[in-house]
Protein backbone atom coordinates (compact mmCIF):
# COMPACT_ATOMS: atom_id res chain seq x y z
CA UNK A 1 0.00 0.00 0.00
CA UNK A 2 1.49 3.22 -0.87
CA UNK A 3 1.67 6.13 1.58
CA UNK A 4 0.47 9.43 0.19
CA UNK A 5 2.50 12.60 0.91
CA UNK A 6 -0.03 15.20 2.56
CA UNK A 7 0.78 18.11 3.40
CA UNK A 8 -0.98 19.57 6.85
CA UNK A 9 -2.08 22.85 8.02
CA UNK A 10 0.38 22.44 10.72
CA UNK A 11 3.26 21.91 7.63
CA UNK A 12 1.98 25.31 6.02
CA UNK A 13 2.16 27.31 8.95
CA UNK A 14 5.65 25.82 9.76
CA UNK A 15 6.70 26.72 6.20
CA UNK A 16 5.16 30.04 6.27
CA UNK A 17 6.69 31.61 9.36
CA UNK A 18 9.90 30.40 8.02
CA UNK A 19 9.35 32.32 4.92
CA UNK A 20 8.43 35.55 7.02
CA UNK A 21 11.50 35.61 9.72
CA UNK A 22 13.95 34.61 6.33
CA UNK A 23 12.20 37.67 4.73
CA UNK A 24 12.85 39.25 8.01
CA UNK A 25 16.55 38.69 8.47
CA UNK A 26 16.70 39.89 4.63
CA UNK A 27 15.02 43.26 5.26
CA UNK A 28 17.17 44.18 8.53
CA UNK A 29 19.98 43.35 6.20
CA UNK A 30 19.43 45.89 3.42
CA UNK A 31 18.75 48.68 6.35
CA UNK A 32 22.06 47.83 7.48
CA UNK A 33 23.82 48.31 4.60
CA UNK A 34 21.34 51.09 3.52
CA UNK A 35 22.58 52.58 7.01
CA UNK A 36 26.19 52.27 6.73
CA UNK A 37 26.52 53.43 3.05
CA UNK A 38 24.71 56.54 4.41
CA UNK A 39 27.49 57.09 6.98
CA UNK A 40 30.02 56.46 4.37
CA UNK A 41 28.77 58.83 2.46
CA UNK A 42 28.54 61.36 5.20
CA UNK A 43 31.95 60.41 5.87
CA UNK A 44 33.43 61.18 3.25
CA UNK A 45 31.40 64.53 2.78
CA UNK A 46 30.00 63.12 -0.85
CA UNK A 47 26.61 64.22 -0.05
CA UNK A 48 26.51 67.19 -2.64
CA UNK A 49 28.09 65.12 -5.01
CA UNK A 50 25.61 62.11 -4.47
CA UNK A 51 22.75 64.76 -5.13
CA UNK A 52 23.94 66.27 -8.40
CA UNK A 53 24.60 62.45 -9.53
CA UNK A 54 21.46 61.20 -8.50
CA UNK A 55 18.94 64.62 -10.37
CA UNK A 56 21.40 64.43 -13.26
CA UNK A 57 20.36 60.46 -13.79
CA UNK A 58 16.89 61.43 -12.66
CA UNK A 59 15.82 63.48 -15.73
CA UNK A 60 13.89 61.97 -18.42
CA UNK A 61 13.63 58.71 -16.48
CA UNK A 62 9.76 57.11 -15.41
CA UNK A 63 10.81 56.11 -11.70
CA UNK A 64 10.01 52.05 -11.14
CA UNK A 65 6.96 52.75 -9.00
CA UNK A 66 5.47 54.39 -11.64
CA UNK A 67 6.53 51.47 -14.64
CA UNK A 68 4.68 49.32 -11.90
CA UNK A 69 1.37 51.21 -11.55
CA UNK A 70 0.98 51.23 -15.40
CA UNK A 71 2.08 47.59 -15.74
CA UNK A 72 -0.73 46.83 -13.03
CA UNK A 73 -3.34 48.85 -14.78
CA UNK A 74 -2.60 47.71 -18.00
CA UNK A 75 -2.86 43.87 -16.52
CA UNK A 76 -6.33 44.65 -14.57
CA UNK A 77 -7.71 46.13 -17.72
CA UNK A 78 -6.96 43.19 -19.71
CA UNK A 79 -8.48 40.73 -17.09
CA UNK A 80 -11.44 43.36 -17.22
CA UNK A 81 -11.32 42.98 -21.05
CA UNK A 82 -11.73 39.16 -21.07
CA UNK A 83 -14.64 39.20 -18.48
């Protein structure tokens, strides 16, 4: 007789609050080295510098957050499309 591999609530749960402390540990990370970049910077008195870099590459470019909006809207009027 052959056993069948179920998965339980129990399993889920397990596997999901690994997911969420690994996330976690991944996000304290990247505010760590978001943090000590910042010093650096600082540090080295780069700030002005960093400012003129970052408005020169600004200009003329759609940020990511808007790409995302219109990639959503353009994928929830499809979906409205086929219904």
């Amino acid at each position: 007789m052959k056993q069948k591999k179920v998965i339980s609530k129990h399993d889920m749960i397990r596997a999901i609050n690994s997911l969420n402390i690994s996330i976690s540990n991944v996000l304290r990370r990247v505010e760590l080295l978001e943090k000590n970049v910042g010093d650096y910077i600082e540090m080295k008195k780069d700030v002005g510098s960093l400012e003129k870099y970052r408005s020169k590459k600004k200009e003329g470019k759609i940020l990511w957050t808007t790409r995302l909006m219109k990639w959503l809207k353009g994928l929830l009027s499809e979906k409205e499309a086929q219904s």
